[in-house]
N, C-alpha and C. Protein backbone atom coordinates (compact mmCIF):
# COMPACT_ATOMS: atom_id res chain seq x y z
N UNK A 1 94.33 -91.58 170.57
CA UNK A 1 93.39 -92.62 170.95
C UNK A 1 92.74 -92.20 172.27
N UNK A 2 91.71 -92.73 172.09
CA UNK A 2 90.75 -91.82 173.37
C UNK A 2 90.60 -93.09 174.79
N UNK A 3 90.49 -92.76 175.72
CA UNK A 3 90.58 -93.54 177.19
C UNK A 3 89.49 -94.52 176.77
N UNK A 4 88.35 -94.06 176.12
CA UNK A 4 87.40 -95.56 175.94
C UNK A 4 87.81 -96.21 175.14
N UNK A 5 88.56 -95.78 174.02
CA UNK A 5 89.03 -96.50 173.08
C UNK A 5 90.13 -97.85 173.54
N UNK A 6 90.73 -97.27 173.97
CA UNK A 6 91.91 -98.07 174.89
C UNK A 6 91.56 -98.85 176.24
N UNK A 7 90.52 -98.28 176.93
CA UNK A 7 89.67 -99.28 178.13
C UNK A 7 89.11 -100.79 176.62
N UNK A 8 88.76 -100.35 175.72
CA UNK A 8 87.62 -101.44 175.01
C UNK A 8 88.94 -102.35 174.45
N UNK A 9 90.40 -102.04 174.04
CA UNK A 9 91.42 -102.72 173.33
C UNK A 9 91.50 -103.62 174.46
N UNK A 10 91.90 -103.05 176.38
CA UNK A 10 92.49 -103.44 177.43
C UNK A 10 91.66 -104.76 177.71
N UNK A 11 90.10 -104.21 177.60
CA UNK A 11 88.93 -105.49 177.87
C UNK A 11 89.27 -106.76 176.83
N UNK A 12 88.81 -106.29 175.41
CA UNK A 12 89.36 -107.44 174.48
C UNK A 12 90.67 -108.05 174.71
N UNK A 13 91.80 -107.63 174.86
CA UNK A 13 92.56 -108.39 174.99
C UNK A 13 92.61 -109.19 176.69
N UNK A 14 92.21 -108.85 177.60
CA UNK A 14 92.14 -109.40 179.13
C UNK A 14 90.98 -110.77 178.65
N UNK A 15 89.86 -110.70 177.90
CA UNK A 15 88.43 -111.01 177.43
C UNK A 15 89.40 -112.54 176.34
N UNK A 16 89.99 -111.80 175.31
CA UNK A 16 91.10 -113.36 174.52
C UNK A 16 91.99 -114.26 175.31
N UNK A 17 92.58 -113.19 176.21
CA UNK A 17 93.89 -114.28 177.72
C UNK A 17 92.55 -115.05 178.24
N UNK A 18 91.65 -114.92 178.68
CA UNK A 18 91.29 -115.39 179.97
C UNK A 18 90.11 -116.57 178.88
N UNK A 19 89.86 -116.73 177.91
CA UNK A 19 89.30 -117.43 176.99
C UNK A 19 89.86 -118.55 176.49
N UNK A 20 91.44 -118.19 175.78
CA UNK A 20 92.35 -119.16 175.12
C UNK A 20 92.81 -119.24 175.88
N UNK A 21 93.13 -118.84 177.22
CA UNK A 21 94.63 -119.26 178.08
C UNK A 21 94.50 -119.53 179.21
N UNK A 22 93.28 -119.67 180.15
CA UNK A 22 92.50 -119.90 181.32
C UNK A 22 93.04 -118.83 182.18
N UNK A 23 92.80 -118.51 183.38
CA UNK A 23 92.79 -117.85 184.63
C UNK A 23 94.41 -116.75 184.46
N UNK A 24 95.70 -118.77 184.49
CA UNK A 24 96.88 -117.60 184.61
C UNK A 24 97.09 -116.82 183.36
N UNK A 25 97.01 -117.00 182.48
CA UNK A 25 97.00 -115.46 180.97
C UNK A 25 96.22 -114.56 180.82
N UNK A 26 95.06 -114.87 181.79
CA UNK A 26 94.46 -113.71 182.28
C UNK A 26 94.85 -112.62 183.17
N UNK A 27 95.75 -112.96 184.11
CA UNK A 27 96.31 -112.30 185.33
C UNK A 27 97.72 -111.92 185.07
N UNK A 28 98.38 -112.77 183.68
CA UNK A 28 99.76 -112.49 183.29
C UNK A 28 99.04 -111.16 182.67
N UNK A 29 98.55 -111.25 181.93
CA UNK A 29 97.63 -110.21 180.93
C UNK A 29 97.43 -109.08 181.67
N UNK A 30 96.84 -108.83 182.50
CA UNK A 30 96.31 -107.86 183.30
C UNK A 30 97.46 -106.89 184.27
N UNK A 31 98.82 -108.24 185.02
CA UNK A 31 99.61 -107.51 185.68
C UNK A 31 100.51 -106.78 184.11
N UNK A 32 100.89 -107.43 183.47
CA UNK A 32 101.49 -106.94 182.11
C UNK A 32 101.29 -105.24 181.87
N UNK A 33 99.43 -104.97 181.47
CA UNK A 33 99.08 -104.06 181.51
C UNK A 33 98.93 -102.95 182.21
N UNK A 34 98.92 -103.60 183.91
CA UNK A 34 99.36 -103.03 184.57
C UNK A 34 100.80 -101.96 184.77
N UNK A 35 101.43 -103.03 184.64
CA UNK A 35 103.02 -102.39 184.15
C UNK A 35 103.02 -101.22 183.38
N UNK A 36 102.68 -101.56 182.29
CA UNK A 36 102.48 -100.73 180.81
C UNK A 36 102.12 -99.39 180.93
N UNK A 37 101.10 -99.24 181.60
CA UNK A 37 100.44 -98.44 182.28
C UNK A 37 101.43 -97.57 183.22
N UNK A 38 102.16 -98.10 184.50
CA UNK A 38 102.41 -96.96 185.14
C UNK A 38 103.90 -96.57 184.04
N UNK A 39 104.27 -97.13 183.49
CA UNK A 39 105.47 -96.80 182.61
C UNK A 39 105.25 -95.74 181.73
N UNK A 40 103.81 -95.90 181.40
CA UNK A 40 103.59 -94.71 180.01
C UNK A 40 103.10 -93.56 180.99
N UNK A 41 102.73 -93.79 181.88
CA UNK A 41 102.28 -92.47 183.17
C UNK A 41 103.65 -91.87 183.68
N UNK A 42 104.92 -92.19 183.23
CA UNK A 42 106.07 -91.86 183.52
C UNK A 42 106.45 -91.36 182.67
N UNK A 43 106.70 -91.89 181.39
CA UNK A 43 107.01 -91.04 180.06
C UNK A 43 106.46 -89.96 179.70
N UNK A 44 104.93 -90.43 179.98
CA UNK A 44 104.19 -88.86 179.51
C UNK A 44 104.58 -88.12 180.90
N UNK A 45 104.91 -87.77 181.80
CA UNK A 45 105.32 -87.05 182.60
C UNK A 45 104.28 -86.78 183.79
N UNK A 46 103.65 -87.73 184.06
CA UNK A 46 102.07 -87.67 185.08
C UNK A 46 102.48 -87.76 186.20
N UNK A 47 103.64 -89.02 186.20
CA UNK A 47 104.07 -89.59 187.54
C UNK A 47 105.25 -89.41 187.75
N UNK A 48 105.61 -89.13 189.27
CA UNK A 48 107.20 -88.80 189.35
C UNK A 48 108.06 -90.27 190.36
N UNK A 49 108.48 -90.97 190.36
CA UNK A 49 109.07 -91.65 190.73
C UNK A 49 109.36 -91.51 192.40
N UNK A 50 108.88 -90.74 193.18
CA UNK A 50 109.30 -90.24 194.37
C UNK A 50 107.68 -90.43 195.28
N UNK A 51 106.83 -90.76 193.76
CA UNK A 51 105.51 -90.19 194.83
C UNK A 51 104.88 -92.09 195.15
N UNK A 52 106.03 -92.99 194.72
CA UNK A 52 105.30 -94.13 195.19
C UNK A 52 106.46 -94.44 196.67
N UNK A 53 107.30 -93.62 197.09
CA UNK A 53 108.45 -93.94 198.37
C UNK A 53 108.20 -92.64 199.06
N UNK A 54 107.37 -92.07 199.27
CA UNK A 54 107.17 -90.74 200.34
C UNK A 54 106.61 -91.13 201.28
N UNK A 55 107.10 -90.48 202.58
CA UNK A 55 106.95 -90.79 204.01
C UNK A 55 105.53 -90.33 203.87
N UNK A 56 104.39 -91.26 205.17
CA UNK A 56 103.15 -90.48 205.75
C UNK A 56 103.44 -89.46 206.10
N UNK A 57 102.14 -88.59 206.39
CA UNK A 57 102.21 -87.41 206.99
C UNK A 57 101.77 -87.64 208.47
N UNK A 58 101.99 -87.28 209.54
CA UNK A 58 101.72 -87.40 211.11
C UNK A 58 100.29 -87.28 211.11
N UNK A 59 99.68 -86.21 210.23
CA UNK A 59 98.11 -86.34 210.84
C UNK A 59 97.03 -87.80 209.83
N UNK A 60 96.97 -88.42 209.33
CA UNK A 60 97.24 -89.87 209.02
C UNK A 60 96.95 -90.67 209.93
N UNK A 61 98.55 -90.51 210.47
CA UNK A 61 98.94 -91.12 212.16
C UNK A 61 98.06 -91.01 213.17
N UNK A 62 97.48 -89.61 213.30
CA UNK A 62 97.20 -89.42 214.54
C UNK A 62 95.29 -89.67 214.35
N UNK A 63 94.97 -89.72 213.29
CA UNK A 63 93.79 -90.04 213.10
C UNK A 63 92.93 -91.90 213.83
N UNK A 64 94.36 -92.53 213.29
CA UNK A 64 94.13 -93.91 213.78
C UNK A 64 93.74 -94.19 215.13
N UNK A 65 94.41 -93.22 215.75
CA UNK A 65 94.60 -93.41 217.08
C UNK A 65 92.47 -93.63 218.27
């Protein structure tokens, strides 16, 4: 299944919650997918579990300044 294919399923179904179910089944809908999403970015092997708890780097830091 191709990324537009699956953006147009993600819309229709966000497009039915937020129609039949007002605002909150829209946002249940959406964080849901959300989820779904970084879970299958884990399975397929995209994302590593380490890269959402890694320290800044100092120059970051020192930019603010």
């Amino acid at each position: 299944m191709s990324m537009a294919v699956a953006g147009l399923l993600a819309g229709m179904a966000l497009g039915f919650a937020g129609y039949f179910g007002g605002f909150g089944a829209f946002v249940l809908v959406a964080a849901l997918g959300a989820i779904g999403f970084i879970v299958g970015r884990f399975v397929d092997g995209d994302l590593e579990p380490g890269e959402f708890f890694r320290t800044r780097t100092g120059d970051r830091d020192d930019r603010r300044r």
